[in-house]
C-alpha atoms as a PDB file:
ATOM      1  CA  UNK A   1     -10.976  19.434   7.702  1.00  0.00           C
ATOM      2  CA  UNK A   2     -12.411  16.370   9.356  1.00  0.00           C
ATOM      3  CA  UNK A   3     -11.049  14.449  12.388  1.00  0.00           C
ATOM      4  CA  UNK A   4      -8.432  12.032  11.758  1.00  0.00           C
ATOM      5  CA  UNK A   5      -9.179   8.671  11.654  1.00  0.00           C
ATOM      6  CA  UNK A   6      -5.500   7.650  13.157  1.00  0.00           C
ATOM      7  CA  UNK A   7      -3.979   9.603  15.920  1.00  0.00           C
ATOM      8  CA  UNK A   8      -0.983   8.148  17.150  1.00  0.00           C
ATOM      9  CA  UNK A   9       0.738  10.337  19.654  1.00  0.00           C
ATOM     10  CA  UNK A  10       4.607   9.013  20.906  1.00  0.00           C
ATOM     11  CA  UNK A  11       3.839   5.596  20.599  1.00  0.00           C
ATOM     12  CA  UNK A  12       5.998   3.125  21.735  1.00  0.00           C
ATOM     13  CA  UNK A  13       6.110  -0.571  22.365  1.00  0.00           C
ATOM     14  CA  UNK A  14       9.315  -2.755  24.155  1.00  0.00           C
ATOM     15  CA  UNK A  15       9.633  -6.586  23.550  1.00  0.00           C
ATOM     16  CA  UNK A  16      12.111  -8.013  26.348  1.00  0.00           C
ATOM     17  CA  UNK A  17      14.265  -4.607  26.807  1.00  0.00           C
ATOM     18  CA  UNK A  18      14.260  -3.780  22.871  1.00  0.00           C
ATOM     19  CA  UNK A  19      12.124  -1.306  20.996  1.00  0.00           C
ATOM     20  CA  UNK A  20      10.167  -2.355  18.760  1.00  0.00           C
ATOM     21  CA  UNK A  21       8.636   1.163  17.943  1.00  0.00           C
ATOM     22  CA  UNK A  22      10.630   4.210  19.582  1.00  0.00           C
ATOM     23  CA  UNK A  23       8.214   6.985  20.380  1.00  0.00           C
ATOM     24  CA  UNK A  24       6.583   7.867  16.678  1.00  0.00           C
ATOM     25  CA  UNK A  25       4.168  10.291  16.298  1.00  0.00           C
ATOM     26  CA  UNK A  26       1.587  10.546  13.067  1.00  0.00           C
ATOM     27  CA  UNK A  27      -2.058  10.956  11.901  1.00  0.00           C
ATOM     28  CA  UNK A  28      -3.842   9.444   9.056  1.00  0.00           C
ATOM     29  CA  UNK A  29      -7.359  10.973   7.194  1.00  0.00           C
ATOM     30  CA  UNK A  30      -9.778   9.294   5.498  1.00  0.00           C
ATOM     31  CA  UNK A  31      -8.874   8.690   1.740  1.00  0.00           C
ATOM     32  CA  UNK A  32      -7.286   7.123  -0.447  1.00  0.00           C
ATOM     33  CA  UNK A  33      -4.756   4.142   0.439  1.00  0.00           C
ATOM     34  CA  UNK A  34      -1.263   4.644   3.206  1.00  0.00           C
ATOM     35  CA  UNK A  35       1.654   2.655   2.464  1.00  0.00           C
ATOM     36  CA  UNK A  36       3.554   1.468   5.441  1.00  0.00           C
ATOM     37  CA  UNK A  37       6.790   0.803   4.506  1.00  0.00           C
ATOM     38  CA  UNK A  38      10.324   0.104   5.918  1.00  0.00           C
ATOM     39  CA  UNK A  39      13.018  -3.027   6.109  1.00  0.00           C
ATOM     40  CA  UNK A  40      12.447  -6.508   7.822  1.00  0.00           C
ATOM     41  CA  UNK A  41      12.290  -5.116  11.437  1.00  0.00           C
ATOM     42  CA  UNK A  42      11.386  -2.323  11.354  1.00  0.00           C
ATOM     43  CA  UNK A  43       8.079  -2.358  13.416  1.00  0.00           C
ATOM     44  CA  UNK A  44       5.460  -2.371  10.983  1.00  0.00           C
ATOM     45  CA  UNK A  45       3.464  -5.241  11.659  1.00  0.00           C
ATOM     46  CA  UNK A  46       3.929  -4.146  15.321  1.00  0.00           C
ATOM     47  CA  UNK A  47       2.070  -1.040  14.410  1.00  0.00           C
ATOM     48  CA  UNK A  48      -0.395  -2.714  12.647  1.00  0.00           C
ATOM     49  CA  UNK A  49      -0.863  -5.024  15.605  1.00  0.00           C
ATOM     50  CA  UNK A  50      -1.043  -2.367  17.707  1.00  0.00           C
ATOM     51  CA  UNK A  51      -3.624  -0.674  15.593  1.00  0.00           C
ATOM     52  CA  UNK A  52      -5.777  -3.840  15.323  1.00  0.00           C
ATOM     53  CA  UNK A  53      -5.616  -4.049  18.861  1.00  0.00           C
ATOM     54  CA  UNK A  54      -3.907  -7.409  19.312  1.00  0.00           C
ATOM     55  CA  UNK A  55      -0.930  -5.934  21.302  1.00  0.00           C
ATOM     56  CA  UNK A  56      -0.888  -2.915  23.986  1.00  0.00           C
ATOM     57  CA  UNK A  57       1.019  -0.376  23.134  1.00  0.00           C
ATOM     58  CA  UNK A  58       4.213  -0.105  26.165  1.00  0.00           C
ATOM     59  CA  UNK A  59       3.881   4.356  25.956  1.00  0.00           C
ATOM     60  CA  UNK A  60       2.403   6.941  24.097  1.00  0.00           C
ATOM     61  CA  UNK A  61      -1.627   7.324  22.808  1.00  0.00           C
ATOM     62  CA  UNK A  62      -3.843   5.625  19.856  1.00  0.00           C
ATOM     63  CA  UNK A  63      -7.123   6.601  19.040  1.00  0.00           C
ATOM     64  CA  UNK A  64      -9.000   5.387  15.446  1.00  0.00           C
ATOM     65  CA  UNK A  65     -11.881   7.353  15.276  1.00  0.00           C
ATOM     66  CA  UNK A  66     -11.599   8.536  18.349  1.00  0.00           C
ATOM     67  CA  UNK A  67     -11.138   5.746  20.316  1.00  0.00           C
ATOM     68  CA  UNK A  68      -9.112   3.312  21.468  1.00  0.00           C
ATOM     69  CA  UNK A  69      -7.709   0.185  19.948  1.00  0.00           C
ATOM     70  CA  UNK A  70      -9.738  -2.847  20.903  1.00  0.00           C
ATOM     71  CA  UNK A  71     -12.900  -0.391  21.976  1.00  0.00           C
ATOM     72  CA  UNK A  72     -16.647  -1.965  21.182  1.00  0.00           C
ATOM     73  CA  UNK A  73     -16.923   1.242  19.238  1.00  0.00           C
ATOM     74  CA  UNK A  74     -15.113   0.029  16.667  1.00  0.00           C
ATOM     75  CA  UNK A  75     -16.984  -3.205  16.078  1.00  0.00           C
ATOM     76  CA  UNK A  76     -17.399  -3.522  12.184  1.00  0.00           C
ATOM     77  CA  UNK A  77     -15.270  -0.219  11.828  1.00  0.00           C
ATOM     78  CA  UNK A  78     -11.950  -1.850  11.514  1.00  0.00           C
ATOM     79  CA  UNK A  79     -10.661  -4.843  10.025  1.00  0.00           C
ATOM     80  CA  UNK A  80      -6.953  -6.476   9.326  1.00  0.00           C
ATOM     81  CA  UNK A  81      -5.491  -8.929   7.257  1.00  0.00           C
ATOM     82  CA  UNK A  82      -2.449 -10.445   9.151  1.00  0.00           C
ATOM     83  CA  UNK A  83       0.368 -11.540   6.454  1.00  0.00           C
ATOM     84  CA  UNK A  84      -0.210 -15.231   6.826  1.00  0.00           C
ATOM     85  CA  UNK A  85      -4.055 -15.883   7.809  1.00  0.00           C
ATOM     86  CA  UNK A  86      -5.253 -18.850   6.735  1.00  0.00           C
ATOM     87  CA  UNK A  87      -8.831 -20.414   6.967  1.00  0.00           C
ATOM     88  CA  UNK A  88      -9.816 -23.601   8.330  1.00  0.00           C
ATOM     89  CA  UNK A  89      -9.780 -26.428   6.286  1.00  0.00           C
ATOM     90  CA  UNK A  90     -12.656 -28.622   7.759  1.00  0.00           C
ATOM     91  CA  UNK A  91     -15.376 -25.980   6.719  1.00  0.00           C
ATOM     92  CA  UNK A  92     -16.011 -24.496   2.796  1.00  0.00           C
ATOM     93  CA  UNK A  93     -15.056 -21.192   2.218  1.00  0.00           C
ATOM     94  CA  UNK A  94     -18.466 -19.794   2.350  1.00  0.00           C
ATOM     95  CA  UNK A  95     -19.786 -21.064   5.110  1.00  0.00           C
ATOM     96  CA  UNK A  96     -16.477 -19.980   7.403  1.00  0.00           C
ATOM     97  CA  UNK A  97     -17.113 -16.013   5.932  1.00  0.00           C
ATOM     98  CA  UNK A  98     -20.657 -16.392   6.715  1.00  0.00           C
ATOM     99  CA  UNK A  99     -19.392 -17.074  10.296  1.00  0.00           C
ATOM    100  CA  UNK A 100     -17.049 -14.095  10.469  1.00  0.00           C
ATOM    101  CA  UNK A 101     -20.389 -12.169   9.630  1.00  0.00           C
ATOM    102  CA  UNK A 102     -22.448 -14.135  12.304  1.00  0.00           C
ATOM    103  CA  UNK A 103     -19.859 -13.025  14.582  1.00  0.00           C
ATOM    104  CA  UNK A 104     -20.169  -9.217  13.762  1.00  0.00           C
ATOM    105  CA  UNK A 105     -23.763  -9.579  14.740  1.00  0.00           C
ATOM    106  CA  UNK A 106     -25.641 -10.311  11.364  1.00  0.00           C
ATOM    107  CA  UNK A 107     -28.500 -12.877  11.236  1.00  0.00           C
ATOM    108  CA  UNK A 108     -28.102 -16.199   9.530  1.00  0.00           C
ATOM    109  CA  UNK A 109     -29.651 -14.688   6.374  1.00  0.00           C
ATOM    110  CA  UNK A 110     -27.718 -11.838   6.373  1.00  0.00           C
ATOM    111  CA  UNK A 111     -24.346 -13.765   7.092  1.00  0.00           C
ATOM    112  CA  UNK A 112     -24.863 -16.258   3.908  1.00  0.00           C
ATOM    113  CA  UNK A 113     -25.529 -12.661   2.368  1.00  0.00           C
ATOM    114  CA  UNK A 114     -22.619 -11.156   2.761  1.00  0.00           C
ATOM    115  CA  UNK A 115     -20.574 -13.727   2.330  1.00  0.00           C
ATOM    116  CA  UNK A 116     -21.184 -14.309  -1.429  1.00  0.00           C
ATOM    117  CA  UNK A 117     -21.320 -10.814  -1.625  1.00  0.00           C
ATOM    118  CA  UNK A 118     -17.452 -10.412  -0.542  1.00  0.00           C
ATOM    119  CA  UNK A 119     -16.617 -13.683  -2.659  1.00  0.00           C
ATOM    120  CA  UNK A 120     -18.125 -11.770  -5.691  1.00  0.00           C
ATOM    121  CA  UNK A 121     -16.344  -8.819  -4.733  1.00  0.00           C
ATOM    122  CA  UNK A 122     -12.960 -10.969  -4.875  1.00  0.00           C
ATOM    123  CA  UNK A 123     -14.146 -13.316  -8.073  1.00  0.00           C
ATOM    124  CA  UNK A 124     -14.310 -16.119  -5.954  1.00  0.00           C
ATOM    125  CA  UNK A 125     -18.179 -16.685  -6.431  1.00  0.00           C
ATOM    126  CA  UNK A 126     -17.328 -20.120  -8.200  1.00  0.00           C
ATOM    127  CA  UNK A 127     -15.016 -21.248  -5.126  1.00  0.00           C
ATOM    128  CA  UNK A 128     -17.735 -20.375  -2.617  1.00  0.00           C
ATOM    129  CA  UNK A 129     -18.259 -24.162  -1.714  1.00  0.00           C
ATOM    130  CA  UNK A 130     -14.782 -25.450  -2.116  1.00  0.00           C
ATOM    131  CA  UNK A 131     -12.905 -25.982   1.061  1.00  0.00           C
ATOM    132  CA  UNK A 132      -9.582 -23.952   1.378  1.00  0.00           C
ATOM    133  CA  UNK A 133      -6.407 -26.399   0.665  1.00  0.00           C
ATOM    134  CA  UNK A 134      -8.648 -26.685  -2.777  1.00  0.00           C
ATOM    135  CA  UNK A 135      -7.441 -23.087  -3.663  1.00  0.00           C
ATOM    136  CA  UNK A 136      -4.559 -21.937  -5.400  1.00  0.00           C
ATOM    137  CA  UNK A 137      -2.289 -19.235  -3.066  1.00  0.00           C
ATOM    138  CA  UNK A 138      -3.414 -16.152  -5.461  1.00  0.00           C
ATOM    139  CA  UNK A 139      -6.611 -17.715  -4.561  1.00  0.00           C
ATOM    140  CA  UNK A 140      -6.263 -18.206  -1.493  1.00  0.00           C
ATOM    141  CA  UNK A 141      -4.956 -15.005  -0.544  1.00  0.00           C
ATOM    142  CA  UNK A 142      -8.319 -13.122  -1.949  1.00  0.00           C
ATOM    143  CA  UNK A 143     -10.307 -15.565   0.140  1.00  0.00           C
ATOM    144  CA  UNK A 144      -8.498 -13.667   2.977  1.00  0.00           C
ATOM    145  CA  UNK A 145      -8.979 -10.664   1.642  1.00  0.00           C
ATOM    146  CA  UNK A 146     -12.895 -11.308   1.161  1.00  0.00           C
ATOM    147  CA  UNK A 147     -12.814 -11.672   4.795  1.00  0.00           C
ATOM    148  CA  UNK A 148     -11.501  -8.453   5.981  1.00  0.00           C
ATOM    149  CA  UNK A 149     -13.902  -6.672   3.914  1.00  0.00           C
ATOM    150  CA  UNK A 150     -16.685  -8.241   5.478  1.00  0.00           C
ATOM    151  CA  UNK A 151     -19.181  -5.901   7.021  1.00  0.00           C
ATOM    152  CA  UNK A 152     -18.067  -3.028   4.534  1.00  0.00           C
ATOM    153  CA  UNK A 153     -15.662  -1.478   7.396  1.00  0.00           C
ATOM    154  CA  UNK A 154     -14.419   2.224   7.497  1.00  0.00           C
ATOM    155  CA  UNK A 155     -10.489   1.044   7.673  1.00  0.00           C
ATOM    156  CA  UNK A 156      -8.518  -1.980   6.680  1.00  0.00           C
ATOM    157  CA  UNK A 157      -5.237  -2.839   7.543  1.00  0.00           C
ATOM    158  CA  UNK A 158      -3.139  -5.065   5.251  1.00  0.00           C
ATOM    159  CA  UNK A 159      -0.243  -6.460   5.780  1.00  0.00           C
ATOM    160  CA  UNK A 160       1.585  -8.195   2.429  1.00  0.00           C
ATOM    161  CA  UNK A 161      -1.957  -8.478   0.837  1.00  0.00           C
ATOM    162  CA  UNK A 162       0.072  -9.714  -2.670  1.00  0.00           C
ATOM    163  CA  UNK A 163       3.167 -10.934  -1.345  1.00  0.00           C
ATOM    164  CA  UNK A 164       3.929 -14.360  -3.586  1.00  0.00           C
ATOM    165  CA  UNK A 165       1.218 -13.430  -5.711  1.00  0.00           C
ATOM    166  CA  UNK A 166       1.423 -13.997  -9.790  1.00  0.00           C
ATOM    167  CA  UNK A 167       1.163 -10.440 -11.830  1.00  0.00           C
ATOM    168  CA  UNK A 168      -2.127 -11.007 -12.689  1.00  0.00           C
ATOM    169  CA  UNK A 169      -3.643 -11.738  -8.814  1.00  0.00           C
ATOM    170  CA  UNK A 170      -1.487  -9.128  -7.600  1.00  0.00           C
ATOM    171  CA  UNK A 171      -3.174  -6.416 -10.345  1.00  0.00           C
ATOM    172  CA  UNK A 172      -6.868  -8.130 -10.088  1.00  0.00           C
ATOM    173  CA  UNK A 173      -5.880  -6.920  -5.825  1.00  0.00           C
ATOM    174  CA  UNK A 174      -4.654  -3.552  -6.800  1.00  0.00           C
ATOM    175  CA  UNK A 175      -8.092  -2.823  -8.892  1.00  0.00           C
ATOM    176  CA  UNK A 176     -10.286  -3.384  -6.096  1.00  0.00           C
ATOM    177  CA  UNK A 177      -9.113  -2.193  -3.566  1.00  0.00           C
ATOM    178  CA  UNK A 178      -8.590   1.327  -5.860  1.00  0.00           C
ATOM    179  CA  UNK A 179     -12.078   0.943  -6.359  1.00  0.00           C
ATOM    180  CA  UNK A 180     -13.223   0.124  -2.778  1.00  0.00           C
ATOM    181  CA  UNK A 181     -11.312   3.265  -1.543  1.00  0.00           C
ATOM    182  CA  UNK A 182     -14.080   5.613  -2.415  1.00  0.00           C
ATOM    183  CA  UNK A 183     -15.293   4.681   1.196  1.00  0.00           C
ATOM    184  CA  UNK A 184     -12.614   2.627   2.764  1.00  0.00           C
ATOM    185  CA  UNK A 185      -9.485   3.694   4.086  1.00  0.00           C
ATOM    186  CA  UNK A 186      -6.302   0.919   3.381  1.00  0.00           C
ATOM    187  CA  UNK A 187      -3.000   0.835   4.967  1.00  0.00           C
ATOM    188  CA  UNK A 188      -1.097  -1.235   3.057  1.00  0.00           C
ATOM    189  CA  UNK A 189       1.844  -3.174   4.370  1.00  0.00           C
ATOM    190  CA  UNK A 190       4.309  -4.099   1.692  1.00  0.00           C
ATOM    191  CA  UNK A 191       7.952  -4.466   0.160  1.00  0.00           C
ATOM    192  CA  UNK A 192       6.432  -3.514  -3.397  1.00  0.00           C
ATOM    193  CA  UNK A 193       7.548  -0.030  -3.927  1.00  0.00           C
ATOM    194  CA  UNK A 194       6.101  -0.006  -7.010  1.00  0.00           C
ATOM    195  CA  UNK A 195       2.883  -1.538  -5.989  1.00  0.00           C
ATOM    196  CA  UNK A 196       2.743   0.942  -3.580  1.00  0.00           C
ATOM    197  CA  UNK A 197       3.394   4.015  -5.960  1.00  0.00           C
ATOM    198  CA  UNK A 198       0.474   2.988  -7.858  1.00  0.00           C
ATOM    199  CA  UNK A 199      -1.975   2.609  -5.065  1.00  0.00           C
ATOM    200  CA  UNK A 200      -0.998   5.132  -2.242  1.00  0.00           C
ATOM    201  CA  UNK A 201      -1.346   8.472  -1.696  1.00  0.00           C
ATOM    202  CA  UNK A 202       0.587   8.491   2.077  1.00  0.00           C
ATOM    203  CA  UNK A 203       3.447   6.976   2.610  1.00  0.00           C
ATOM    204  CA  UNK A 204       4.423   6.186   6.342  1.00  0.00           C
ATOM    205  CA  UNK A 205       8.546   4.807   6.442  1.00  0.00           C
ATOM    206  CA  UNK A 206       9.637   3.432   9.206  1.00  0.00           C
ATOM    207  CA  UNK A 207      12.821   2.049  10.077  1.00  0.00           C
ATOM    208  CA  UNK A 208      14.414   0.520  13.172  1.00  0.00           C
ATOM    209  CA  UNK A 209      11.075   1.321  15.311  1.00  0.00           C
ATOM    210  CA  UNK A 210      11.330   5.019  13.860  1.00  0.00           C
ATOM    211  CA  UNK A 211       9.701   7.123  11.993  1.00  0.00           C
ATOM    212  CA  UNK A 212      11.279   8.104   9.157  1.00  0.00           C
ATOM    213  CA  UNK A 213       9.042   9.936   6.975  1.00  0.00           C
ATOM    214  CA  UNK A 214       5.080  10.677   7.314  1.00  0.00           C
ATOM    215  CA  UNK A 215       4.450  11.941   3.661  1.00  0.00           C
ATOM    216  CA  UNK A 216       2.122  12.927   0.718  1.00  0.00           C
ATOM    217  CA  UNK A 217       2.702  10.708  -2.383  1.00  0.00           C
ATOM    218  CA  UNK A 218       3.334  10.802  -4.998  1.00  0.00           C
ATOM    219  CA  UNK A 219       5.058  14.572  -4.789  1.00  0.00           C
ATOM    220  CA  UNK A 220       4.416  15.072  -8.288  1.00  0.00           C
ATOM    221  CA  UNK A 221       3.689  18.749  -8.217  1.00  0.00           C
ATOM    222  CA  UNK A 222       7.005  19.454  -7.918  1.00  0.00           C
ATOM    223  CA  UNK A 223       7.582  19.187 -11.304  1.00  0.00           C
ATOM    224  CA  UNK A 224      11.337  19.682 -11.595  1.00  0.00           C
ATOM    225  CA  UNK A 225      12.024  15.632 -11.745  1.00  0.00           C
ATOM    226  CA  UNK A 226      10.918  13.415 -14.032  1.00  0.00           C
ATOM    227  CA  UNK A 227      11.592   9.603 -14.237  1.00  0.00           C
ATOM    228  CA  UNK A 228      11.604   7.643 -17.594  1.00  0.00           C
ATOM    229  CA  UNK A 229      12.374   3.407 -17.599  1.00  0.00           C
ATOM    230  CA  UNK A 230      13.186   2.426 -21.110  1.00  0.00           C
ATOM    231  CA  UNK A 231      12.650  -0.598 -22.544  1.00  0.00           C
ATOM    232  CA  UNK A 232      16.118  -0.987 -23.732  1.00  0.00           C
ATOM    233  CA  UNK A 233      19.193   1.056 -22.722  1.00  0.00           C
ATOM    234  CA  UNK A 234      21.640   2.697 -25.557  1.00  0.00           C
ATOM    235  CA  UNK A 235      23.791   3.595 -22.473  1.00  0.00           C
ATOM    236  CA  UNK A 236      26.263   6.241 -22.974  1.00  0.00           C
ATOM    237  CA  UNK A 237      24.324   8.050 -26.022  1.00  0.00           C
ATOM    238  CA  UNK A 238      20.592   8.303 -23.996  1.00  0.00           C
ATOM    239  CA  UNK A 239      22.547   9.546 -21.230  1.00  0.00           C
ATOM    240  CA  UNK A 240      24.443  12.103 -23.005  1.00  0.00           C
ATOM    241  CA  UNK A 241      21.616  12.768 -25.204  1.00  0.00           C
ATOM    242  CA  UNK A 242      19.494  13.342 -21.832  1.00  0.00           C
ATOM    243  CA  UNK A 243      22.223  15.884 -20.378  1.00  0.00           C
ATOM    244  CA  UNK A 244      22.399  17.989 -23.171  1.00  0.00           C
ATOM    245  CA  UNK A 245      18.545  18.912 -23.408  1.00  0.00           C
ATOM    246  CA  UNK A 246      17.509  22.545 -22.933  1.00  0.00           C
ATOM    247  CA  UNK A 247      16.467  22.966 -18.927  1.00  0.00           C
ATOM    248  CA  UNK A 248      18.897  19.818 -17.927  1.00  0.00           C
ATOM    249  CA  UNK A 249      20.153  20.348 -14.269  1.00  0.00           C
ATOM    250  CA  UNK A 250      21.476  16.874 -14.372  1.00  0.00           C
ATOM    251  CA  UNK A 251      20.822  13.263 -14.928  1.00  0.00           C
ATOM    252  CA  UNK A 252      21.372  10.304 -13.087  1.00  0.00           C
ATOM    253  CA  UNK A 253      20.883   6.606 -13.686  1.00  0.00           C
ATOM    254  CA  UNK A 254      19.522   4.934 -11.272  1.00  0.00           C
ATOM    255  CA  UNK A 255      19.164   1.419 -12.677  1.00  0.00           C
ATOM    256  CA  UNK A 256      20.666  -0.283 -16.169  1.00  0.00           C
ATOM    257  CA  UNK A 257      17.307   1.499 -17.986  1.00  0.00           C
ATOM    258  CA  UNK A 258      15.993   4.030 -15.199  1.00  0.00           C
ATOM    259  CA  UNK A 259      17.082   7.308 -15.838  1.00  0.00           C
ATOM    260  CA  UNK A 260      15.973  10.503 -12.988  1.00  0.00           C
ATOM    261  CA  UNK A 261      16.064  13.732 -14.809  1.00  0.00           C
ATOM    262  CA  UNK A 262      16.633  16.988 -12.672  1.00  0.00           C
ATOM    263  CA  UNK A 263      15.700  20.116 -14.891  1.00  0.00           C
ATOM    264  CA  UNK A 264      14.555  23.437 -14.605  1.00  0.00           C
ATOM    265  CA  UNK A 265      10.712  23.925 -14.436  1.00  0.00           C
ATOM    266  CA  UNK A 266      10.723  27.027 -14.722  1.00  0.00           C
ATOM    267  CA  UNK A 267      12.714  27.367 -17.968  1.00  0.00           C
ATOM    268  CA  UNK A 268      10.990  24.150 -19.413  1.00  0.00           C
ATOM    269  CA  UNK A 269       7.657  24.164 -18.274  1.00  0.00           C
ATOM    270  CA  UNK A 270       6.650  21.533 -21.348  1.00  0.00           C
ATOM    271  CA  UNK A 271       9.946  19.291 -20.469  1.00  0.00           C
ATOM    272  CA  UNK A 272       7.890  16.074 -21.014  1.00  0.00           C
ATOM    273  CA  UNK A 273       6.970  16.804 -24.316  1.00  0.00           C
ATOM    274  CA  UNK A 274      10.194  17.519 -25.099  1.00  0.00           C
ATOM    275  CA  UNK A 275      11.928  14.351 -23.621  1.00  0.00           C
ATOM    276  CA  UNK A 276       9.390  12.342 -25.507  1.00  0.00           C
ATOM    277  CA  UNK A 277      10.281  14.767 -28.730  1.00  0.00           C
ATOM    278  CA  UNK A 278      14.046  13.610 -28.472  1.00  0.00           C
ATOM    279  CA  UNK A 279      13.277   9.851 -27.515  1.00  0.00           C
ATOM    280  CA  UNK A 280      10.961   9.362 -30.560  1.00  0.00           C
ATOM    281  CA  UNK A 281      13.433  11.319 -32.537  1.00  0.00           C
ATOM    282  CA  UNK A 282      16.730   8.726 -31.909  1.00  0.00           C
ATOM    283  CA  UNK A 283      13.990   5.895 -32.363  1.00  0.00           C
ATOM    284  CA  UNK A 284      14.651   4.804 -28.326  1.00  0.00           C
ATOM    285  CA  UNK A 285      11.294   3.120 -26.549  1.00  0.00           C
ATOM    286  CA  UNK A 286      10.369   3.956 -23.128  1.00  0.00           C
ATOM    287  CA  UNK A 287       8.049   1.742 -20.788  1.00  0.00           C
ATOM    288  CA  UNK A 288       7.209   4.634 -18.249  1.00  0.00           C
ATOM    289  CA  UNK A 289       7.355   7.901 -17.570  1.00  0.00           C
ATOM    290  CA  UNK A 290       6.758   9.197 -14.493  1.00  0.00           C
ATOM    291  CA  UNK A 291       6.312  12.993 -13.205  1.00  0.00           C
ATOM    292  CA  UNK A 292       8.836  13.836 -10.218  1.00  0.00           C
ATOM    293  CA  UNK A 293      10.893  10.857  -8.471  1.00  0.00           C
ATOM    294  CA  UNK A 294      10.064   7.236  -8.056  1.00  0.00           C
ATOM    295  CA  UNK A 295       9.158   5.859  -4.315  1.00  0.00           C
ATOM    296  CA  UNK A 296      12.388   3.694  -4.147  1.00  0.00           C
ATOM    297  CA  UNK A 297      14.493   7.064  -4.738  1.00  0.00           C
ATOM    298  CA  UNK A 298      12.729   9.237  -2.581  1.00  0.00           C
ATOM    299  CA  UNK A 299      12.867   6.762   0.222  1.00  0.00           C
ATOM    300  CA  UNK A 300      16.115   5.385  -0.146  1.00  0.00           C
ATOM    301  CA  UNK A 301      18.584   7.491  -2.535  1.00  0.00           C
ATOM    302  CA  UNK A 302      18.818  10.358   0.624  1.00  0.00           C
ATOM    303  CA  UNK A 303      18.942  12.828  -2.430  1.00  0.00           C
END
C-alpha cells in the first residue's frame, strides 16, 4: 500500500485555555472523497485550518505527503476552499484566477491558460469577464471552487463547498468533483449527510474536538441492513407488512417514510428482491433503496 497522504498523529490545538481539537489521531490515502463531519464546534474547520497551514497546531504531528503543513514542498500540491471566500470585486473573474496562477509560478500565458481552463471546468466560461457581485451565489460559489482547483493539485480541502446552494448547483458540484477524483483527493466539509453519502468513501466524525469515528463508507458489504425511503407512507400496514417478511430481524422507522430493515443475510441472501417483490405487490412506491444503513443512522442513532 502507498504512503498516506494525511498523517495526523495526537493532534491538538488550544484557543485561550479551551480545546479546540483534543489529541486525535488518523490517516487519510489517496482516493476517492473524505467527509469531515461533526456539529457546529466541533473542530473541523480547525482541522482543516490546520491542514492548510493557516494555524499551528498547539501538540501532536501533521505531515501531507510527508511533510509539514505550510512546507514549500507542497506548493501546487494542496489547495482549500475556506467556507466563505469571496473574490475581489474591482477585478473580473478571470483575470483575478489568472493571478492565483501567476502566483503559483506560471507565466502570463500560462496563467490566462488555466484560468479559462478551471472556469470551463466549473461552466463559468461565459462569466469569465464579469466581475464578481455580477454572479449569482450558486455562481459564485463555483467561481471559488474554480480557484482551488487551479494548478490541478493532489488534495483539496473544502469546507461547505454547497452550503446555500439550489439542487441543481449543489448536483452540477457533486458531478465534478466525482469526476475530478480520479486524481484528486477531496475532504469535504459539510452538514449534508446525504450529500456526503453520495460522494465519500471515508468518513472522519468529530465531535467536541474528538474523534469520534475514522471510517470506511458506505459499509455496504455488510449486507444484513437495508434502507428503503418511500415516497408515501401507508404507516402501520408497510411496517407490519415489512416485519413479517421471511429473514426479518426487525424494523425500525426512522423518519415518517424511512424505514431501516435488520434481516438475516444469511437466510435471505436475495432480501432486496424480495422487499421490492412485496412493495410492488401492495402497489407502495419507494424513492430509494439503499444497501446497509444510511450516514445519519450510523453516525448518530448509536445503534
Amino acid at each position: 500500500m502507498s504512503s498516506p497522504i494525511i498523517q495526523c498523529q495526537q493532534l491538538s490545538k488550544q484557543f485561550s485555555g479551551k480545546l479546540a481539537l483534543d489529541n486525535i489521531s488518523f490517516e487519510i490515502q489517496a482516493g476517492q472523497p473524505v467527509a469531515l463531519v461533526g456539529p457546529n464546534g466541533a473542530g473541523k474547520t480547525t482541522l482543516l485550518s490546520i491542514l492548510s497551514g493557516y494555524l499551528r497546531a498547539s501538540a501532536g504531528t501533521v505531515r501531507l505527503f510527508g511533510h509539514k503543513p505550510g512546507s514549500s514542498a507542497l506548493f501546487g500540491r494542496l489547495s482549500a476552499l475556506p467556507q466563505d471566500a469571496q473574490l475581489d470585486n474591482n477585478f473580473s473573474i478571470s483575470k483575478q484566477l489568472s493571478l492565483y496562477a501567476r502566483l503559483q509560478g506560471m507565466t502570463r500565458q500560462q496563467a490566462s491558460s488555466e484560468a479559462w481552463r478551471v472556469l470551463e471546468l466549473m461552466q463559468l466560461r461565459d462569466a469569465g469577464n464579469e466581475q464578481p457581485a455580477a454572479l449569482s451565489h450558486g455562481m459564485g460559489k463555483r467561481v471559488a471552487i474554480a480557484q482551488a482547483l487551479i494548478g490541478q493539485p493532489n488534495l483539496v480541502l473544502l469546507d461547505e463547498p454547497t452550503a446555500g446552494l439550489d439542487p441543481t448547483n449543489a448536483r452540477n458540484i457533486r458531478q465534478i468533483v466525482t469526476e475530478l477524483s480520479v486524481d484528486t483527493t477531496f475532504i469535504i466539509s459539510s452538514h449534508n449527510l446525504a450529500e456526503l453519502e453520495r460522494l465519500c468513501s471515508t468518513v472522519l466524525h468529530l465531535d467536541k474536538g474528538q474523534l469520534q469515528i475514522q471510517t470506511a463508507q458506505p459499509d455496504n458489504q455488510s449486507s444484513g441492513y437495508l434502507t428503503v425511503h418511500m415516497l408515501d407512507s401507508p404507516g402501520i400496514e408497510l411496517l407490519s407488512s415489512l416485519q413479517q417478511m421471511p429473514g426479518v430481524l426487525k424494523v425500525k422507522q426512522q423518519h415518517n417514510n424511512e424505514y431501516i430493515i435488520h434481516y438475516d443475510a444469511q437466510r435471505s441472501a436475495d432480501f432486496d428482491q424480495q422487499l421490492l417483490a412485496c412493495l410492488a405487490s401492495k402497489g407502495w412506491n419507494y424513492r430509494q433503496l439503499i444497501k446497509g444503513k444510511t450516514l445519519e443512522e450510523k453516525l448518530f442513532s448509536g445503534a
